[in-house]
C-alpha atoms as a PDB file:
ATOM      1  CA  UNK A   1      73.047  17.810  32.512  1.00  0.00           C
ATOM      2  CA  UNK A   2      72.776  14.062  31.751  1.00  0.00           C
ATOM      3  CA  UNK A   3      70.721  12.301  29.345  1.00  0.00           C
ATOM      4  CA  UNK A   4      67.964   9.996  30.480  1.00  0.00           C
ATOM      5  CA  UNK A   5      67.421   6.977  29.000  1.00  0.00           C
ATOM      6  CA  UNK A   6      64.483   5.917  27.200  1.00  0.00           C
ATOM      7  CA  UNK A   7      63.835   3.066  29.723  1.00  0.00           C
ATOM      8  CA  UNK A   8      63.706   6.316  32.188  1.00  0.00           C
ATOM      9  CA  UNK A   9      61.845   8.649  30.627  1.00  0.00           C
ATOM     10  CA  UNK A  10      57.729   8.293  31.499  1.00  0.00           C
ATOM     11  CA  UNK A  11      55.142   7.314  28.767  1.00  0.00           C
ATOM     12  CA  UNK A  12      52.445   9.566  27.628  1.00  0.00           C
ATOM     13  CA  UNK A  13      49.161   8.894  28.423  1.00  0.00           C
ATOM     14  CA  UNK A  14      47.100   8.212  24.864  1.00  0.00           C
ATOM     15  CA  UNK A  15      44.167   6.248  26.134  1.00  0.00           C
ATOM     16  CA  UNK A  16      41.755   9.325  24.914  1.00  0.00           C
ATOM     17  CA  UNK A  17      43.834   9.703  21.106  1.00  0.00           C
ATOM     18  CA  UNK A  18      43.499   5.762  20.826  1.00  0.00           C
ATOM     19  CA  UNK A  19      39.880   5.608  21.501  1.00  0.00           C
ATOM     20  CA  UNK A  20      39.187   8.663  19.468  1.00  0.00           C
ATOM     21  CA  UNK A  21      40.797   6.974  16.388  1.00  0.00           C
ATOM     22  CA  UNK A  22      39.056   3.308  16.841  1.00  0.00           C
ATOM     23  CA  UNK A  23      35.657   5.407  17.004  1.00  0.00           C
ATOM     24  CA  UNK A  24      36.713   7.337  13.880  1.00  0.00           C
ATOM     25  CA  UNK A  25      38.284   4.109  11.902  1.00  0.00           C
ATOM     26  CA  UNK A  26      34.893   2.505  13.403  1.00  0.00           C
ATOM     27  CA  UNK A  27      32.527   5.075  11.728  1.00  0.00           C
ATOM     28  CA  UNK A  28      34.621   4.778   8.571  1.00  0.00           C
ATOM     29  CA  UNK A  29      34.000   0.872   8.325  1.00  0.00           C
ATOM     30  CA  UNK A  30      30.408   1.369   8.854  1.00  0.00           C
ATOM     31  CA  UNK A  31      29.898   4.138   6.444  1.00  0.00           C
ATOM     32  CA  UNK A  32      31.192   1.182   3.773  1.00  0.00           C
ATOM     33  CA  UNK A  33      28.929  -1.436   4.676  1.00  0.00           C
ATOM     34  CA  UNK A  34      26.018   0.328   2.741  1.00  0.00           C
ATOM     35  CA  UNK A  35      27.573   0.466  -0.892  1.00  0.00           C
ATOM     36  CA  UNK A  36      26.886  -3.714  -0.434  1.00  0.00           C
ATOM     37  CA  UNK A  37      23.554  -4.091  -1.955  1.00  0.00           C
ATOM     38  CA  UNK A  38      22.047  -7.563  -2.775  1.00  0.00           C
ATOM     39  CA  UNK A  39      21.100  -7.530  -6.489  1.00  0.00           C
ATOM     40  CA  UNK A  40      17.640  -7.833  -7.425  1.00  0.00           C
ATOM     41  CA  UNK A  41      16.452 -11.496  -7.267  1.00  0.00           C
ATOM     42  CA  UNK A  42      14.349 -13.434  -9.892  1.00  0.00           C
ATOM     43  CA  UNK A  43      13.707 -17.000  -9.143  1.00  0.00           C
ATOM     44  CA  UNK A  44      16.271 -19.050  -9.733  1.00  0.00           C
ATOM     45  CA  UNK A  45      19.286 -16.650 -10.266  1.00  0.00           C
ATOM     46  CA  UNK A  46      20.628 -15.844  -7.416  1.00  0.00           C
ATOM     47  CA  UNK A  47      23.813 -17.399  -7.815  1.00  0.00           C
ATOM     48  CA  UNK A  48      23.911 -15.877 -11.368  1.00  0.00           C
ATOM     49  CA  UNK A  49      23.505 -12.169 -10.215  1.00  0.00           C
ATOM     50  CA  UNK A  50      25.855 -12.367  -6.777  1.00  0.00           C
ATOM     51  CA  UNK A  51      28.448 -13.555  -9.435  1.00  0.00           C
ATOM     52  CA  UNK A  52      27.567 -10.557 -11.690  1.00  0.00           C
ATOM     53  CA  UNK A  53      28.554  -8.196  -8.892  1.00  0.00           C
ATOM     54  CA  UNK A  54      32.202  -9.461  -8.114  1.00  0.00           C
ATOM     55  CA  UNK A  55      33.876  -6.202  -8.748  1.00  0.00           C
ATOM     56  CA  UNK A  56      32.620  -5.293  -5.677  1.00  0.00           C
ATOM     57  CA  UNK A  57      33.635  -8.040  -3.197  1.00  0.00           C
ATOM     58  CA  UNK A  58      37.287  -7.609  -3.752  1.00  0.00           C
ATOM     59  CA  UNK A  59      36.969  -3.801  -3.669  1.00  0.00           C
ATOM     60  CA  UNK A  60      35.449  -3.931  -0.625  1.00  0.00           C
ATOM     61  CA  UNK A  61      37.949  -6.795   1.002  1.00  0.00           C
ATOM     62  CA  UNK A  62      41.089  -4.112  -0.716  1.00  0.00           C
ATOM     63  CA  UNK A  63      39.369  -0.887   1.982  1.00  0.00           C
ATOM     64  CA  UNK A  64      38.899  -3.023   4.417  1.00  0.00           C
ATOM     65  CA  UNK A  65      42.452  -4.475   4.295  1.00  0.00           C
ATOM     66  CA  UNK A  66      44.308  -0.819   3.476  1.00  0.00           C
ATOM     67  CA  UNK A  67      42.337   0.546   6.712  1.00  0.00           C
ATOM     68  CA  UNK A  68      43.750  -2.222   8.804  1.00  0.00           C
ATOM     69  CA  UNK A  69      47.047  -1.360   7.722  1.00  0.00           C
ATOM     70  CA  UNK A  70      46.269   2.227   9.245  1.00  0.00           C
ATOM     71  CA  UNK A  71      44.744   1.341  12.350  1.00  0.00           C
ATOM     72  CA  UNK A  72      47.894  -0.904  12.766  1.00  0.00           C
ATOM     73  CA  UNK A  73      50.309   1.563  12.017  1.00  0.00           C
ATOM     74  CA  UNK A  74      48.450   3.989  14.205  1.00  0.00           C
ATOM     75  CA  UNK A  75      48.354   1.660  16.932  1.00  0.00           C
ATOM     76  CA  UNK A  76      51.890   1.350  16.431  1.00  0.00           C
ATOM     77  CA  UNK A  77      52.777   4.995  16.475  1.00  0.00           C
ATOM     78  CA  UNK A  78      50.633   5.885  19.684  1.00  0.00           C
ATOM     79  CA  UNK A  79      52.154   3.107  21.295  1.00  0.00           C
ATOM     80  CA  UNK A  80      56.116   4.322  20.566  1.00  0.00           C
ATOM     81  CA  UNK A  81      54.786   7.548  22.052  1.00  0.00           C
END
């Protein structure tokens, strides 16, 4: 029995697996959103307090970046399969 070749062999159907994992990476993203709160404001200050808080901004930019690298390696896989 001879081997097919790749270029031969039909590609899987993962429509329903890549729409399943955007909805779940999706849900994940939005569940983040809420840890951004805006600081309490006194007159005057804003500036002062958003700058008090920027722990958070490049925590928040560090998820959002090591989820892309997921989603793109997931895209990736489903799409070798």
């Amino acid at each position: 029995m001879a081997r097919r070749r790749y270029e031969e062999v039909p590609r899987s159907d993962t429509g329903r697996a890549e729409a399943f994992s955007d909805g779940v990476l999706a849900i994940v993203i939005t569940l983040m959103v809420p840890h951004l709160k805006p600081p309490p404001i006194d007159a005057g200050r804003l500036l002062v307090q958003l700058l008090n808080q920027w722990p958070t901004y490049p925590a928040c930019v560090a998820s959002y970046l090591c989820i892309a690298v997921v989603w793109l390696n997931h895209k990736a896989a489903l799409q070798r399969i």
